[in-house]
PDB file of N, CA and C in Angstrom:
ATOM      1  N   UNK A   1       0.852  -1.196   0.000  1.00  0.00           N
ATOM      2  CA  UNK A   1       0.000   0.000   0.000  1.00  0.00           C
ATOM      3  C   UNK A   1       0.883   1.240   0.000  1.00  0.00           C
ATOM      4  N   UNK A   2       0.496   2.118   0.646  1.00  0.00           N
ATOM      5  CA  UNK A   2       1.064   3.848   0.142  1.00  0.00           C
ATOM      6  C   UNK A   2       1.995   3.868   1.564  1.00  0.00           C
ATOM      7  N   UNK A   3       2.721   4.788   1.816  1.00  0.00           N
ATOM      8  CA  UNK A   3       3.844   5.488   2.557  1.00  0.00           C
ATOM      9  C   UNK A   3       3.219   6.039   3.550  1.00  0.00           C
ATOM     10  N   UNK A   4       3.332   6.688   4.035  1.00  0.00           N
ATOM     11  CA  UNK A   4       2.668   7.545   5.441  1.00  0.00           C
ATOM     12  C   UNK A   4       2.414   8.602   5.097  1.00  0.00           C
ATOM     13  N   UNK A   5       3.545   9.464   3.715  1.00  0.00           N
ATOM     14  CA  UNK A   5       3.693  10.243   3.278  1.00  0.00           C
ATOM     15  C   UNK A   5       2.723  10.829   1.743  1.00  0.00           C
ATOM     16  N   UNK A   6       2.152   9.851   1.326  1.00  0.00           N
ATOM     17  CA  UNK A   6       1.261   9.493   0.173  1.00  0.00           C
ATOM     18  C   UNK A   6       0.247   9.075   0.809  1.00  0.00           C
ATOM     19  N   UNK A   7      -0.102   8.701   2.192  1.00  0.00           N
ATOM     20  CA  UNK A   7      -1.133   8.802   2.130  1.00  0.00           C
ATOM     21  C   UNK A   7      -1.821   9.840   2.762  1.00  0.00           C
ATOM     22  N   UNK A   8      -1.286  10.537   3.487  1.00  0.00           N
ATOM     23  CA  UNK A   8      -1.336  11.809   4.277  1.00  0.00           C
ATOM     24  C   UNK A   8      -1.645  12.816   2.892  1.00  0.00           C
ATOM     25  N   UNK A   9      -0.897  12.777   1.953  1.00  0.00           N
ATOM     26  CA  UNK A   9      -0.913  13.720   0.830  1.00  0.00           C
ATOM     27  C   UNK A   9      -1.977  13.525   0.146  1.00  0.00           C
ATOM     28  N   UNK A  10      -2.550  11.880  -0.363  1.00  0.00           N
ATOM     29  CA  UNK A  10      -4.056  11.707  -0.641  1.00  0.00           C
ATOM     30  C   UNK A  10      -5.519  12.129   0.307  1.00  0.00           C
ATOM     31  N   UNK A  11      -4.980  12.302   1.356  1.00  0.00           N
ATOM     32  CA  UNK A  11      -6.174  12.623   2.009  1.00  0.00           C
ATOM     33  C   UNK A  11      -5.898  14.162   2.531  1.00  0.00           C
ATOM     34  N   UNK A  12      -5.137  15.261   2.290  1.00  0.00           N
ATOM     35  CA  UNK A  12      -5.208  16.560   1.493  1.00  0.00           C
ATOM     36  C   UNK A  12      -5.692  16.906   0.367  1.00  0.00           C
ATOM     37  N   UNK A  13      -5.264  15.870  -0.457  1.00  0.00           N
ATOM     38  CA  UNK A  13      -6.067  16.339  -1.545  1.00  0.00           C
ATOM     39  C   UNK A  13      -7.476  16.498  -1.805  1.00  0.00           C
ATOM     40  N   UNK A  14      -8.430  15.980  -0.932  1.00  0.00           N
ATOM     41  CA  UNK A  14      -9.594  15.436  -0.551  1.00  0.00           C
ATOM     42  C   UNK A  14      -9.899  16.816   0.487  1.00  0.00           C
ATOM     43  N   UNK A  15      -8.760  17.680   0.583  1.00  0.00           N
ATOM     44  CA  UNK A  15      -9.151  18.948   1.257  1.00  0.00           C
ATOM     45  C   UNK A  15     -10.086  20.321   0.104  1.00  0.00           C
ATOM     46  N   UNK A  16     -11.128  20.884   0.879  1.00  0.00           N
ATOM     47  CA  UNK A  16     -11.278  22.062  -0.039  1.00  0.00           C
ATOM     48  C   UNK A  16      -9.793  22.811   0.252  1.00  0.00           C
ATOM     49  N   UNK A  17      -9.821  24.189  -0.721  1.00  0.00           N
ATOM     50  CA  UNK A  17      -9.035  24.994  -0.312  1.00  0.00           C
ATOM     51  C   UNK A  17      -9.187  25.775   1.225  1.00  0.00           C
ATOM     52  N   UNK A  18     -10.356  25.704   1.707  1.00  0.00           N
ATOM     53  CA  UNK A  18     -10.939  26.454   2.819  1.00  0.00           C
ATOM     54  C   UNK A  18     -10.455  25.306   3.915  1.00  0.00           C
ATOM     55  N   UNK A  19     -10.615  24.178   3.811  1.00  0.00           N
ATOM     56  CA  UNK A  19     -10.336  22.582   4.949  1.00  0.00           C
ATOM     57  C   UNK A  19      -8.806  22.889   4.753  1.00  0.00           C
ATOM     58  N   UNK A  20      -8.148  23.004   3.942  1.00  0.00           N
ATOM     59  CA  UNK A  20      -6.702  22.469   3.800  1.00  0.00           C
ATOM     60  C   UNK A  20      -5.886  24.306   4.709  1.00  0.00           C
ATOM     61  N   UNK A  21      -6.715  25.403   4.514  1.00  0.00           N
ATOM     62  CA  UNK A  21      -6.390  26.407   5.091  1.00  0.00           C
ATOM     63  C   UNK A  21      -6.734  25.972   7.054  1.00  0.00           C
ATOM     64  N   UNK A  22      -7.770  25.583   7.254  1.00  0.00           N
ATOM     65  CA  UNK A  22      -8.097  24.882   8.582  1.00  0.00           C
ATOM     66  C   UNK A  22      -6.936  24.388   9.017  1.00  0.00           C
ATOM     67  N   UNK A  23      -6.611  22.778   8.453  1.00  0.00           N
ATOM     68  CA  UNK A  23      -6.409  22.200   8.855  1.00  0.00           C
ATOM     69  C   UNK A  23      -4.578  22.502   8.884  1.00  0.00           C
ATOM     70  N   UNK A  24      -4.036  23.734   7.998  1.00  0.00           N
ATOM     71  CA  UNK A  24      -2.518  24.224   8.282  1.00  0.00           C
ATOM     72  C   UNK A  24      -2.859  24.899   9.655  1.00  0.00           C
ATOM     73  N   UNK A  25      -4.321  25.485   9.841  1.00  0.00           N
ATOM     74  CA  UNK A  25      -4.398  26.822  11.247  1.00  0.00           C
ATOM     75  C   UNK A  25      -4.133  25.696  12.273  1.00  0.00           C
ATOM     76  N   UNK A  26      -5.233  24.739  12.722  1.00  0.00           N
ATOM     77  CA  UNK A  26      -4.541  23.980  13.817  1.00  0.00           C
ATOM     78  C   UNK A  26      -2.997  23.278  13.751  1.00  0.00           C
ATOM     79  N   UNK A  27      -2.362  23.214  12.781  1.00  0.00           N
ATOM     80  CA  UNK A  27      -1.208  22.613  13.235  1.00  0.00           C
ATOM     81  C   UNK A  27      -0.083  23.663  13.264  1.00  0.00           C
ATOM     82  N   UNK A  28      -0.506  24.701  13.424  1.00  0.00           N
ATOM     83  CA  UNK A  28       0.477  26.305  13.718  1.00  0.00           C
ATOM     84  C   UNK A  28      -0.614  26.707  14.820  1.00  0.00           C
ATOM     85  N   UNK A  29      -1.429  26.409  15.256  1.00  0.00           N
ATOM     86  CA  UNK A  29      -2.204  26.943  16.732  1.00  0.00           C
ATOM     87  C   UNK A  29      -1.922  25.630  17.766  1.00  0.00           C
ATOM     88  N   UNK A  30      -0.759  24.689  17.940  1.00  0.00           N
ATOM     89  CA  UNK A  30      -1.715  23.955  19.022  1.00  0.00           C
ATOM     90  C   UNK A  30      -2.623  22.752  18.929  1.00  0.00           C
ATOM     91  N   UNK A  31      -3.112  23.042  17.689  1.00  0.00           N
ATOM     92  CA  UNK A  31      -4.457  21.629  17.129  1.00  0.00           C
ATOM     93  C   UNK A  31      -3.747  20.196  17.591  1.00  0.00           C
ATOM     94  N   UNK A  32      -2.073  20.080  17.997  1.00  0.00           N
ATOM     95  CA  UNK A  32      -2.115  18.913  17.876  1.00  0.00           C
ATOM     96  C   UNK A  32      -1.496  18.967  19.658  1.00  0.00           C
ATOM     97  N   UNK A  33      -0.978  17.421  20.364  1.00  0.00           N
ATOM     98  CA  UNK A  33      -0.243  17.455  21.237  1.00  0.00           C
ATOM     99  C   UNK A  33       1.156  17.602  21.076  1.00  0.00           C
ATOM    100  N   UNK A  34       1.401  17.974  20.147  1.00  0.00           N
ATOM    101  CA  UNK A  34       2.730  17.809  19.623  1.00  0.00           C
ATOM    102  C   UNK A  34       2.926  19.770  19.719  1.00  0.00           C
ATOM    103  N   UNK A  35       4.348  19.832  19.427  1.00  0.00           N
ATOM    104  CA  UNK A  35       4.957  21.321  19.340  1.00  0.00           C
ATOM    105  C   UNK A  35       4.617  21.695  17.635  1.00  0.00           C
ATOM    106  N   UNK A  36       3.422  22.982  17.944  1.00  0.00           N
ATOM    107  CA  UNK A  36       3.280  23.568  16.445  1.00  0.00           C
ATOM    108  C   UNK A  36       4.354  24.092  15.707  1.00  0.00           C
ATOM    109  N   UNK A  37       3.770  23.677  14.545  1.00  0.00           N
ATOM    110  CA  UNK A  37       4.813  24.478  13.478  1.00  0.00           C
ATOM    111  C   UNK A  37       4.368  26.017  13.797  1.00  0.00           C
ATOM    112  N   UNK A  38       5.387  26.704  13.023  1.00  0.00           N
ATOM    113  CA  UNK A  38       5.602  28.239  12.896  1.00  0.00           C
ATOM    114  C   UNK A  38       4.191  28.538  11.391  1.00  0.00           C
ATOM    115  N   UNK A  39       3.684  28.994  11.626  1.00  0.00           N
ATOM    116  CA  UNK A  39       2.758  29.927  10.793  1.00  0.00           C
ATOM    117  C   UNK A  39       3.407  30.332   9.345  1.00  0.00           C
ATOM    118  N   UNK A  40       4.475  31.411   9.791  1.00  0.00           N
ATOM    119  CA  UNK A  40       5.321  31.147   8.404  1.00  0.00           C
ATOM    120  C   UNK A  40       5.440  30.623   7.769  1.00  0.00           C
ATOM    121  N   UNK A  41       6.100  29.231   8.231  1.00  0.00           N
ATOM    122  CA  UNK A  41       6.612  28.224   7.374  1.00  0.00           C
ATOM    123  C   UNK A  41       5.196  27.491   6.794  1.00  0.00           C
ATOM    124  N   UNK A  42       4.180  27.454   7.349  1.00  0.00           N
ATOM    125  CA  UNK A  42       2.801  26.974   6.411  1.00  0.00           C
ATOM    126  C   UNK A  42       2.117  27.676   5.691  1.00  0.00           C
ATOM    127  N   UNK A  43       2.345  29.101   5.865  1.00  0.00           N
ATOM    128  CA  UNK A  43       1.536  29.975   5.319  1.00  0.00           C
ATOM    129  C   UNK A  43       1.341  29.826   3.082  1.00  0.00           C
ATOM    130  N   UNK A  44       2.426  29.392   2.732  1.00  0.00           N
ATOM    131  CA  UNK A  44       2.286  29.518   1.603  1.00  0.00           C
ATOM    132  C   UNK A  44       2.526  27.894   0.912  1.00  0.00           C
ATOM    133  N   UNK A  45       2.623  27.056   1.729  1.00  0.00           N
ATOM    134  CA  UNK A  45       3.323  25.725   1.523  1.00  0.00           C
ATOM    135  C   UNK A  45       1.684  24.936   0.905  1.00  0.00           C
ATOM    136  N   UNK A  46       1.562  24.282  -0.396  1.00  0.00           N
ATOM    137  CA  UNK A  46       0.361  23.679  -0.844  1.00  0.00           C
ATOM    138  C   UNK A  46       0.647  22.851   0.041  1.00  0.00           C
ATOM    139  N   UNK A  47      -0.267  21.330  -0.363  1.00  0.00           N
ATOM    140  CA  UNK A  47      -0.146  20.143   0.082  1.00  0.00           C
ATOM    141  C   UNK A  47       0.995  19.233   0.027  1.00  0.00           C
ATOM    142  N   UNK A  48       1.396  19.336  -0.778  1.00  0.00           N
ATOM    143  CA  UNK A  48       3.173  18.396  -0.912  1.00  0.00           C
ATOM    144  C   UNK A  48       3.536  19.194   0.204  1.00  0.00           C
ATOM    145  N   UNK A  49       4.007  20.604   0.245  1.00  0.00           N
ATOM    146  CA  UNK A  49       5.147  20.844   1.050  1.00  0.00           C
ATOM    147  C   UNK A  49       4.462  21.061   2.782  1.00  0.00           C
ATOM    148  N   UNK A  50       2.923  20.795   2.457  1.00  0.00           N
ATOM    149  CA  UNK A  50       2.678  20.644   3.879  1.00  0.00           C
ATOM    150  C   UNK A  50       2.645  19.096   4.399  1.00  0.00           C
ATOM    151  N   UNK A  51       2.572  18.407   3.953  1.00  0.00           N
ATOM    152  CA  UNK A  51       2.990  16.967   4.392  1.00  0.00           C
ATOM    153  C   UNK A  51       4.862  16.801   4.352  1.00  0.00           C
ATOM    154  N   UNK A  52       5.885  17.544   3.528  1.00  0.00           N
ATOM    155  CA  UNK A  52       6.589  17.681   4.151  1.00  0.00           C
ATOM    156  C   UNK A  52       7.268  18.084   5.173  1.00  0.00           C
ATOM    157  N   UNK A  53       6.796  19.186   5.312  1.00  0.00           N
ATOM    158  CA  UNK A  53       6.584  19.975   6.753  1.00  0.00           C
ATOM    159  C   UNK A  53       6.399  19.043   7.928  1.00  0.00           C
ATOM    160  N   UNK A  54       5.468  18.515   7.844  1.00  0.00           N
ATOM    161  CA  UNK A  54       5.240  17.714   8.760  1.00  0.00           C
ATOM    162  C   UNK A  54       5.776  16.535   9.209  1.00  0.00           C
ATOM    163  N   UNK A  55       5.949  15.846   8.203  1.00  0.00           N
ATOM    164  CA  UNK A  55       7.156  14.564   8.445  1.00  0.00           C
ATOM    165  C   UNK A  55       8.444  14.856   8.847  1.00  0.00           C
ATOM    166  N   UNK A  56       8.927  16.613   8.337  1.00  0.00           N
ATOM    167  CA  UNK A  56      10.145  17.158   8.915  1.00  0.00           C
ATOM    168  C   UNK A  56      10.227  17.679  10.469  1.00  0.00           C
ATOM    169  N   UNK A  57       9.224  17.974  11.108  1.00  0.00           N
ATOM    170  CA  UNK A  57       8.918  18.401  12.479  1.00  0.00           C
ATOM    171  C   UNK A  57       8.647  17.252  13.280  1.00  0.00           C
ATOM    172  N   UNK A  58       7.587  16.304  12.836  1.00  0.00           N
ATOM    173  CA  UNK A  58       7.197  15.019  13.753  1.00  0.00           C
ATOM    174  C   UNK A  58       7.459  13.774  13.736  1.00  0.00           C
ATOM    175  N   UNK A  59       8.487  13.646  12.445  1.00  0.00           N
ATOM    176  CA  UNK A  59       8.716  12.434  12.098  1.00  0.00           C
ATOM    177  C   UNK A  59       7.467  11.415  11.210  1.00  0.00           C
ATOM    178  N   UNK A  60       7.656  10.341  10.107  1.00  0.00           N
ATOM    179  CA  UNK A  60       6.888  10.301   9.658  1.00  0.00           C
ATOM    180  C   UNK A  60       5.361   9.657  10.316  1.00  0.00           C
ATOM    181  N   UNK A  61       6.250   8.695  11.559  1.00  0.00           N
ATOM    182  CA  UNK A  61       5.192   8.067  12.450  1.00  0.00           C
ATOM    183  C   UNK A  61       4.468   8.898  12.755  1.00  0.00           C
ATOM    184  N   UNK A  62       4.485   9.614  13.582  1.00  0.00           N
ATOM    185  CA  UNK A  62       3.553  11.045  14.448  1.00  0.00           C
ATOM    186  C   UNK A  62       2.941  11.809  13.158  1.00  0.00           C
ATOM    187  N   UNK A  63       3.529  11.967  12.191  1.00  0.00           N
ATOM    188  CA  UNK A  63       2.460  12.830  10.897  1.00  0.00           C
ATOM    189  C   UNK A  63       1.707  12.230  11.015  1.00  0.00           C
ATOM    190  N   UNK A  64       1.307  11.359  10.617  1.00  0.00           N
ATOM    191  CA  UNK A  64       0.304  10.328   9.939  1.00  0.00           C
ATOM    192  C   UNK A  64      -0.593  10.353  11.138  1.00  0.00           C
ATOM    193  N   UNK A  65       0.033  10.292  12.775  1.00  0.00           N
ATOM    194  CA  UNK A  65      -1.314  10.464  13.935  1.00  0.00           C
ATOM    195  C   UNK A  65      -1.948  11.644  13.812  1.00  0.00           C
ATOM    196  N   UNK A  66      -0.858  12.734  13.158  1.00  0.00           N
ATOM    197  CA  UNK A  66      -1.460  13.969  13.475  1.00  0.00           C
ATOM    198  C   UNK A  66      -2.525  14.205  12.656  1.00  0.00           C
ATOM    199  N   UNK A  67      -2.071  14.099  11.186  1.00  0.00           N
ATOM    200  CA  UNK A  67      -3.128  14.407  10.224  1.00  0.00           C
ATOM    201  C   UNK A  67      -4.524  13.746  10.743  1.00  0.00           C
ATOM    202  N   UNK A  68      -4.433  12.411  11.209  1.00  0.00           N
ATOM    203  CA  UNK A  68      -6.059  11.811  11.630  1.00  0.00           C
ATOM    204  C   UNK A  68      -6.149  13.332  12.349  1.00  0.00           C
ATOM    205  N   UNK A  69      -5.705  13.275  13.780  1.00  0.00           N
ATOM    206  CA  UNK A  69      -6.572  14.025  14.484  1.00  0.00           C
ATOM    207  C   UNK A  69      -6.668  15.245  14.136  1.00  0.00           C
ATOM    208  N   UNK A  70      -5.689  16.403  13.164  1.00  0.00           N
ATOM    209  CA  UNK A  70      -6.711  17.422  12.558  1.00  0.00           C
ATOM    210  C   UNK A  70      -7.729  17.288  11.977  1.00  0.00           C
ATOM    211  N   UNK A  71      -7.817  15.930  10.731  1.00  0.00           N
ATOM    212  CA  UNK A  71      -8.846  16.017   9.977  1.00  0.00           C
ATOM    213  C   UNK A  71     -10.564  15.466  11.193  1.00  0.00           C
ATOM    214  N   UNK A  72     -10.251  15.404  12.050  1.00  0.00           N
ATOM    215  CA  UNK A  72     -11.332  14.755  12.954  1.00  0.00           C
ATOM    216  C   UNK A  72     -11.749  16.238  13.784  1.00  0.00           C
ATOM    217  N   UNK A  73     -10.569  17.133  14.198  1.00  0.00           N
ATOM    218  CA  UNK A  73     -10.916  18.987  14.599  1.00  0.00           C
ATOM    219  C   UNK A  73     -11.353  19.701  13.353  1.00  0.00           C
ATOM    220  N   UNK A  74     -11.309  18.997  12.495  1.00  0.00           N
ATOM    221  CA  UNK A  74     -12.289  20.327  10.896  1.00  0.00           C
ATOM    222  C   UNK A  74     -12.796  19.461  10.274  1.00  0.00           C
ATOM    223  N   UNK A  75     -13.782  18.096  11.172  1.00  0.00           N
ATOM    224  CA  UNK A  75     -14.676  17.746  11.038  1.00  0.00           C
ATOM    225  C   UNK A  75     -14.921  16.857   9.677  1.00  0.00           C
ATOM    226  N   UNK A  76     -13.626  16.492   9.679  1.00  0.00           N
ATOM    227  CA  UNK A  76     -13.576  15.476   7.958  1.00  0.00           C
ATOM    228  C   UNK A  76     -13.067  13.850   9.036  1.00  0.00           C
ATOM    229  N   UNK A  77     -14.556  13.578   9.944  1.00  0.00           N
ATOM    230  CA  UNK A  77     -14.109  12.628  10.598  1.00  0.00           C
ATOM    231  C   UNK A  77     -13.953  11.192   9.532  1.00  0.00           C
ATOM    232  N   UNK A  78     -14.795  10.669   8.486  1.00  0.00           N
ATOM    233  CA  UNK A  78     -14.447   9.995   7.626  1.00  0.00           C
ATOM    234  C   UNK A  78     -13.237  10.172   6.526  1.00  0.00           C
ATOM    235  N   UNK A  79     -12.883  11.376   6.445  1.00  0.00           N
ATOM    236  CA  UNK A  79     -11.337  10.725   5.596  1.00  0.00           C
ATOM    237  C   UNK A  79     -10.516  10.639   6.915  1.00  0.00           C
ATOM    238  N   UNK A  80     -10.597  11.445   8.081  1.00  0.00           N
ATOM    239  CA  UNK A  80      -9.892  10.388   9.094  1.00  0.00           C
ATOM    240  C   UNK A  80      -9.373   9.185   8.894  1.00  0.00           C
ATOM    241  N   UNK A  81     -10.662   8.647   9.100  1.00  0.00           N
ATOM    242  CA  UNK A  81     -10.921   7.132   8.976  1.00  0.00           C
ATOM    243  C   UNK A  81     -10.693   6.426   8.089  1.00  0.00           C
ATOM    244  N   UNK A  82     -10.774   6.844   6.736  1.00  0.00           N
ATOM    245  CA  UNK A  82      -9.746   6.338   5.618  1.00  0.00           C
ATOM    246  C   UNK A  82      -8.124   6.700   5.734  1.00  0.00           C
ATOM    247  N   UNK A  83      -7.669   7.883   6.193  1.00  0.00           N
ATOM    248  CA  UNK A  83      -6.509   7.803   6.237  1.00  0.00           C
ATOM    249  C   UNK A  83      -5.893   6.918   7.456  1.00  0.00           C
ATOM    250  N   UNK A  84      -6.451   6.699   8.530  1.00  0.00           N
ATOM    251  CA  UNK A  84      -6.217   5.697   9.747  1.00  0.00           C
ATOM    252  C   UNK A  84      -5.745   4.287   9.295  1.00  0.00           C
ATOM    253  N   UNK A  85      -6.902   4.076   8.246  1.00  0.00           N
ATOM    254  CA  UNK A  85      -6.810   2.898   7.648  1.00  0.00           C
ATOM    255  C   UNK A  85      -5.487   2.834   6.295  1.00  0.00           C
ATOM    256  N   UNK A  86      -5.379   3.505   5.734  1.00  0.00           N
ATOM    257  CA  UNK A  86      -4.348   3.515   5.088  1.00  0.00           C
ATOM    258  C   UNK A  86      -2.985   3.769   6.068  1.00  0.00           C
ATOM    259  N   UNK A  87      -2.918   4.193   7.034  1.00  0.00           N
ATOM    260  CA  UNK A  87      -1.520   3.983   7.473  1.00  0.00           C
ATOM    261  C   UNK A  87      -1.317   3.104   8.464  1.00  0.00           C
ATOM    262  N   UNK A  88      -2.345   2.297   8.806  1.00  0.00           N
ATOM    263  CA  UNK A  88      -2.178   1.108   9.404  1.00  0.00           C
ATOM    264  C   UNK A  88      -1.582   0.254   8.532  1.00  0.00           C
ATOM    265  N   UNK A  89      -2.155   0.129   7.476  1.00  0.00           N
ATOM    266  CA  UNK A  89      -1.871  -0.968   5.895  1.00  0.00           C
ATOM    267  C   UNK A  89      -0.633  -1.069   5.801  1.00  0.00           C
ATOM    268  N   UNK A  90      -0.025   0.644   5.942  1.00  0.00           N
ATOM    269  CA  UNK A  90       1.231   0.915   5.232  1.00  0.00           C
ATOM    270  C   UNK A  90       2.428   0.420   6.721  1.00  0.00           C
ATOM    271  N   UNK A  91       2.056   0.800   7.803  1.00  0.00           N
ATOM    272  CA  UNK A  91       2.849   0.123   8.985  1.00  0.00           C
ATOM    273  C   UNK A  91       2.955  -1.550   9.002  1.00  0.00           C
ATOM    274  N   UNK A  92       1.878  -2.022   8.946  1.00  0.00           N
ATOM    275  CA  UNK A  92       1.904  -3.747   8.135  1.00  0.00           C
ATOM    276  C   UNK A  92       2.744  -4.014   7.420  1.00  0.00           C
ATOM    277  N   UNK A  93       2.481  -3.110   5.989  1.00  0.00           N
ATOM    278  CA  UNK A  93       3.102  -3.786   4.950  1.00  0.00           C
ATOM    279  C   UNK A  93       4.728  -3.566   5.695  1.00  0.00           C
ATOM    280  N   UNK A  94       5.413  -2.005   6.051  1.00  0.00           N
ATOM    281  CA  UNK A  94       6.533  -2.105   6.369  1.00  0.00           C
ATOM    282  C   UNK A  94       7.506  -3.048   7.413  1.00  0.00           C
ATOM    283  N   UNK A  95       6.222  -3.572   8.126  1.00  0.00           N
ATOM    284  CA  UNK A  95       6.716  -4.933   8.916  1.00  0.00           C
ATOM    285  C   UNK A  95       7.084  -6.323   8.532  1.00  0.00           C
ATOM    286  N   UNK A  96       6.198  -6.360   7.577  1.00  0.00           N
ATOM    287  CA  UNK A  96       6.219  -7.783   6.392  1.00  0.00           C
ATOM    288  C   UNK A  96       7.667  -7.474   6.082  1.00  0.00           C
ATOM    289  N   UNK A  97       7.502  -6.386   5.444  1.00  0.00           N
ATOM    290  CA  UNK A  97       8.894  -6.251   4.390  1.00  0.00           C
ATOM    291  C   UNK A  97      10.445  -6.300   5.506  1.00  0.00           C
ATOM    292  N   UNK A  98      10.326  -6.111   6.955  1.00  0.00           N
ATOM    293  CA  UNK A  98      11.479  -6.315   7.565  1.00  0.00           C
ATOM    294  C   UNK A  98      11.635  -8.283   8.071  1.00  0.00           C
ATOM    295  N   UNK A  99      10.646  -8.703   7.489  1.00  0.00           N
ATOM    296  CA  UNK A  99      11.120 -10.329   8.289  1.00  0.00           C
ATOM    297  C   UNK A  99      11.722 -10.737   7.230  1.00  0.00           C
TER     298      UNK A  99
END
């Protein structure tokens, strides 16, 4: 299945422009338990460079928690739930592939 990183980026894309503006505000306010990014640095960043962003601050494990729980604070609790499910797949598959 997909990366942590592809799938985080598929389920942005699935953002309006107005959700994908949301969902940069909580992760520069706080939205997550984790230490926010700087405002700056999201302010102009599309979707690629905001899923990089993020894998560069939290590592790729913790992106992939984070994105669920913004998309569940701006109320896109079903692609949540598809993206949950896609990075479970993708933690599987990367386990298979280490035996």
């Amino acid at each position: 299945m997909a990366t942590t990183e592809i799938a985080i980026l598929d389920a942005l894309k699935e953002l309006l422009e107005k959700e994908l503006k949301d969902f940069k505000w909580h992760l520069s306010n706080g939205g997550t338990q984790y230490s926010s990014i700087p405002r700056g640095t999201l302010e102009s960043a599309d979707r690629h460079d905001t899923v990089t962003i993020m894998v560069q601050q939290y590592r790729s494990s913790d992106a992939g928690k984070i994105a669920v729980r913004v998309l569940r604070k701006i109320d896109q609790n079903e692609l949540a739930d598809q993206l949950k499910i896609k990075l479970q797949e993708a933690l599987e598959k990367g386990s298979r592939q280490c035996l």
